[in-house]
N, C-alpha and C. Protein backbone atom coordinates (compact mmCIF):
# COMPACT_ATOMS: atom_id res chain seq x y z
N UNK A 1 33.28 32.71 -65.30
CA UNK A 1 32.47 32.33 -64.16
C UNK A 1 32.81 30.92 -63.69
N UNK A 2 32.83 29.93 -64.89
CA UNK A 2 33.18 28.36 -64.47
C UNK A 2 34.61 28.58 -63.77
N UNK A 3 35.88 29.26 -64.10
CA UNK A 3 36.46 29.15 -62.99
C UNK A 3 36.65 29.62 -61.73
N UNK A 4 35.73 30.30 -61.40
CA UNK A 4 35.36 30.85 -59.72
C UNK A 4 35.16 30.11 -59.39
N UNK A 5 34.42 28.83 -59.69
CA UNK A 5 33.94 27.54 -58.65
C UNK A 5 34.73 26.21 -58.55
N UNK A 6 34.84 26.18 -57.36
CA UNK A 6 36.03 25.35 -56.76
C UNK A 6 35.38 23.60 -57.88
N UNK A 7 36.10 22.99 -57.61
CA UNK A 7 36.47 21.79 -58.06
C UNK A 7 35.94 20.75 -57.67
N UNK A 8 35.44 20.49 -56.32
CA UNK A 8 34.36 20.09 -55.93
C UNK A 8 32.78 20.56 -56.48
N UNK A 9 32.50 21.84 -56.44
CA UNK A 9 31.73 22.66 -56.69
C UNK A 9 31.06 21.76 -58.35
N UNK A 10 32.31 22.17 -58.85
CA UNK A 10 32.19 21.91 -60.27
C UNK A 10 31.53 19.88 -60.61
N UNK A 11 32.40 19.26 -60.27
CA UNK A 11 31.94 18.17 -60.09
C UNK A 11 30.91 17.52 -59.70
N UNK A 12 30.05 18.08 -58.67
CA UNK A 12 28.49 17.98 -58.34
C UNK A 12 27.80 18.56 -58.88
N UNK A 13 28.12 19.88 -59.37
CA UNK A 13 27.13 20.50 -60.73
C UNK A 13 26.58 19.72 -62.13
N UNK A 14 27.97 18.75 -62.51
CA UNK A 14 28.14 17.89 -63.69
C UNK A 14 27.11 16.62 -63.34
N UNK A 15 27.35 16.34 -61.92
CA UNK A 15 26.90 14.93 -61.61
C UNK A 15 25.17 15.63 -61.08
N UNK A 16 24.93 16.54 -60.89
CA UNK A 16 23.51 16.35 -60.17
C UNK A 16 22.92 16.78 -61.54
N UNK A 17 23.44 18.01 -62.55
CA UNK A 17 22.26 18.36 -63.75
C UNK A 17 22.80 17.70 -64.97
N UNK A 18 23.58 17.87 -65.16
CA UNK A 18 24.03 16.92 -66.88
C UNK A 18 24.06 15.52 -66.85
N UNK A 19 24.31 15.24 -65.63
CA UNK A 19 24.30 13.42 -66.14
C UNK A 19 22.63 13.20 -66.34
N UNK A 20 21.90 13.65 -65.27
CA UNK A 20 20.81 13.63 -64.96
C UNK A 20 19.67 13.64 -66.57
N UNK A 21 20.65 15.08 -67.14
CA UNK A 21 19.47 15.56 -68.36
C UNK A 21 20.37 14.53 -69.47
N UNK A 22 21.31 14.20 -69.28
CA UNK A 22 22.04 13.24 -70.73
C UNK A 22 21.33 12.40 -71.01
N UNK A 23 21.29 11.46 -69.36
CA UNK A 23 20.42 10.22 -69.63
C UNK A 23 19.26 10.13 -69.96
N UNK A 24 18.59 11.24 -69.41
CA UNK A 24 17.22 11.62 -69.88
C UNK A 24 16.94 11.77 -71.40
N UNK A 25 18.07 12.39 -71.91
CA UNK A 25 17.83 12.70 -73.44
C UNK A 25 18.25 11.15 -74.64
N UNK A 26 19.07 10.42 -73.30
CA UNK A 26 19.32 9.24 -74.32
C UNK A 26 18.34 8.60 -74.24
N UNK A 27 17.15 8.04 -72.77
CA UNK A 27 15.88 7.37 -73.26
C UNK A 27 15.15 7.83 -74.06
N UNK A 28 14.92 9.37 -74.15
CA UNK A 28 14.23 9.91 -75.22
C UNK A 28 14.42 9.34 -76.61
N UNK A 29 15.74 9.31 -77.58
CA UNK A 29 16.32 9.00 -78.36
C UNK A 29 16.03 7.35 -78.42
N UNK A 30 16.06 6.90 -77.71
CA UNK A 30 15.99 5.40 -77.63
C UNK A 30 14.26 5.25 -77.83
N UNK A 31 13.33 6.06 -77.17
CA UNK A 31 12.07 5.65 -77.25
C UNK A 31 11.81 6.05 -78.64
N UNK A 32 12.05 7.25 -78.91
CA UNK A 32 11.51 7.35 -80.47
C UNK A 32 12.05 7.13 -81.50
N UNK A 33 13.36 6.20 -80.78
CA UNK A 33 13.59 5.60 -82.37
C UNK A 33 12.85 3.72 -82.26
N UNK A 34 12.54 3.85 -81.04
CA UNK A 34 11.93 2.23 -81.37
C UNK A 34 10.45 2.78 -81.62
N UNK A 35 9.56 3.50 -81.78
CA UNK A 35 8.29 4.14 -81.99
C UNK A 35 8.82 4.40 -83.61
N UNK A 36 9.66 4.55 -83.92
CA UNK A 36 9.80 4.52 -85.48
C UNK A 36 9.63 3.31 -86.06
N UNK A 37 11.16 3.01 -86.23
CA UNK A 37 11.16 1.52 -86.74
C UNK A 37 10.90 -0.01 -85.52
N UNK A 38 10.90 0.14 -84.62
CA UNK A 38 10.54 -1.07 -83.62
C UNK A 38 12.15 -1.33 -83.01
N UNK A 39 12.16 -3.05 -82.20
CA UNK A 39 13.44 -2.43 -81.34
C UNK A 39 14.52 -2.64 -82.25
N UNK A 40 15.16 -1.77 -82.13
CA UNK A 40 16.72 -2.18 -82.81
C UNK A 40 17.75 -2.43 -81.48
N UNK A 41 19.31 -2.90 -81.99
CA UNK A 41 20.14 -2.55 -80.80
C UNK A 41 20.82 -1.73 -80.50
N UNK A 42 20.44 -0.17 -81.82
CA UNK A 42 20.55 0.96 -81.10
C UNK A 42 19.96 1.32 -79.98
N UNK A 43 18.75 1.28 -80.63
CA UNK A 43 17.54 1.71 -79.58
C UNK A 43 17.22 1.09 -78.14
N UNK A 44 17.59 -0.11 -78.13
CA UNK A 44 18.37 -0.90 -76.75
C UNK A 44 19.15 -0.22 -76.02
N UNK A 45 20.34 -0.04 -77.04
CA UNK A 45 21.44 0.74 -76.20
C UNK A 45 21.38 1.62 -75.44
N UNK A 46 20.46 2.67 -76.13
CA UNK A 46 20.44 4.57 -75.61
C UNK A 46 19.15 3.86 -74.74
N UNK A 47 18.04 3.01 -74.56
CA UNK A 47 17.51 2.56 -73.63
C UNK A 47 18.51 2.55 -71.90
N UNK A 48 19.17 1.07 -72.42
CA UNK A 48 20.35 0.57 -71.16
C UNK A 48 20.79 1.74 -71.00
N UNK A 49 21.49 2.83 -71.51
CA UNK A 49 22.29 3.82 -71.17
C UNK A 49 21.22 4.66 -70.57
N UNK A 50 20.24 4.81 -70.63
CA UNK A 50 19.64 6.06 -69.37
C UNK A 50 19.11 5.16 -68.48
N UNK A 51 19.08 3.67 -68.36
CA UNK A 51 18.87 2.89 -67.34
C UNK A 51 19.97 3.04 -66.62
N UNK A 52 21.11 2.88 -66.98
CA UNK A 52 22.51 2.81 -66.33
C UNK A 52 22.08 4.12 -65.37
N UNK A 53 22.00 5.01 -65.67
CA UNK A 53 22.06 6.66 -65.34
C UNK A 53 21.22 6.95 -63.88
N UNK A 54 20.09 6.37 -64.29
CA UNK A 54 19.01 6.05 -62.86
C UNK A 54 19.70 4.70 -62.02
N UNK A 55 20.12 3.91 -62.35
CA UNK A 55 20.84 3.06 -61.02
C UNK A 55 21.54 3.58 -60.33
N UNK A 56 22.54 4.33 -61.39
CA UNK A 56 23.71 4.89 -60.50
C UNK A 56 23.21 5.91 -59.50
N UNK A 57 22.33 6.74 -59.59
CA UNK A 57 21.34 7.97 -59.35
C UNK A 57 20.61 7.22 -57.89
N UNK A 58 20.05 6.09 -58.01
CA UNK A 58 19.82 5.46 -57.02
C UNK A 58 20.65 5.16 -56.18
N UNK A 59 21.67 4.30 -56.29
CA UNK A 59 22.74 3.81 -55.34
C UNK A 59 23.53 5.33 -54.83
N UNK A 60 23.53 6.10 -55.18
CA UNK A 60 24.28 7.34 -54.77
C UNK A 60 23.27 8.01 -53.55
N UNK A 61 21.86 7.90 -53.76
CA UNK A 61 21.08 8.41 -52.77
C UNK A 61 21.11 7.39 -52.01
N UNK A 62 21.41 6.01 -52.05
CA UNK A 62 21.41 5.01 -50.69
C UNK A 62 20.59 4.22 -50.77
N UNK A 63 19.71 4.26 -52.51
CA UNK A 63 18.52 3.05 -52.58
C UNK A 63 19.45 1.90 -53.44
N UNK A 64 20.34 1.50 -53.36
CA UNK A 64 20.97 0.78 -54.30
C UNK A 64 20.99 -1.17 -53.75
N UNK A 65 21.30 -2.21 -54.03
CA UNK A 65 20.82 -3.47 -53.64
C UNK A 65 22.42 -3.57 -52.41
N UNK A 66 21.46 -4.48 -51.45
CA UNK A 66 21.68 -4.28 -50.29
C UNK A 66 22.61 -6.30 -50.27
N UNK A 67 23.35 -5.95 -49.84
CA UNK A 67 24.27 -7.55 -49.80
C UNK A 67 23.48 -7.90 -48.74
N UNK A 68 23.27 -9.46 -48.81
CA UNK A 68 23.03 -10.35 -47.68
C UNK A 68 24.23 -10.71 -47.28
């Protein structure tokens, strides 16, 4: 089935549901491991990394910071 869909196709599938649910699953990971032991700089990390995920998510819809 994945190769019936063109290449474009494929590429916006990746970018609108998997990046979407990755990052989602890395704040998850990040929140309950600082609800365990408190912050570490794992738990930072997989934080920043589903922050990263929503900026980019933003600037792609056109809310992203605007140059003076």
């Amino acid at each position: 089935m994945w190769l019936f869909l063109t290449r474009r196709l494929r590429v916006w599938l990746i970018v609108t549901v998997l990046v979407p649910l990755a990052t989602g699953l890395l704040r998850r990971v990040g929140h309950a491991l600082e609800r365990r032991g408190g912050s570490t700089p794992v738990s930072r990390a997989l934080l920043q990394a589903g922050d990263l995920g929503d900026r980019a998510r933003a600037r792609l819809r056109g809310g992203g910071r605007r140059r003076r």
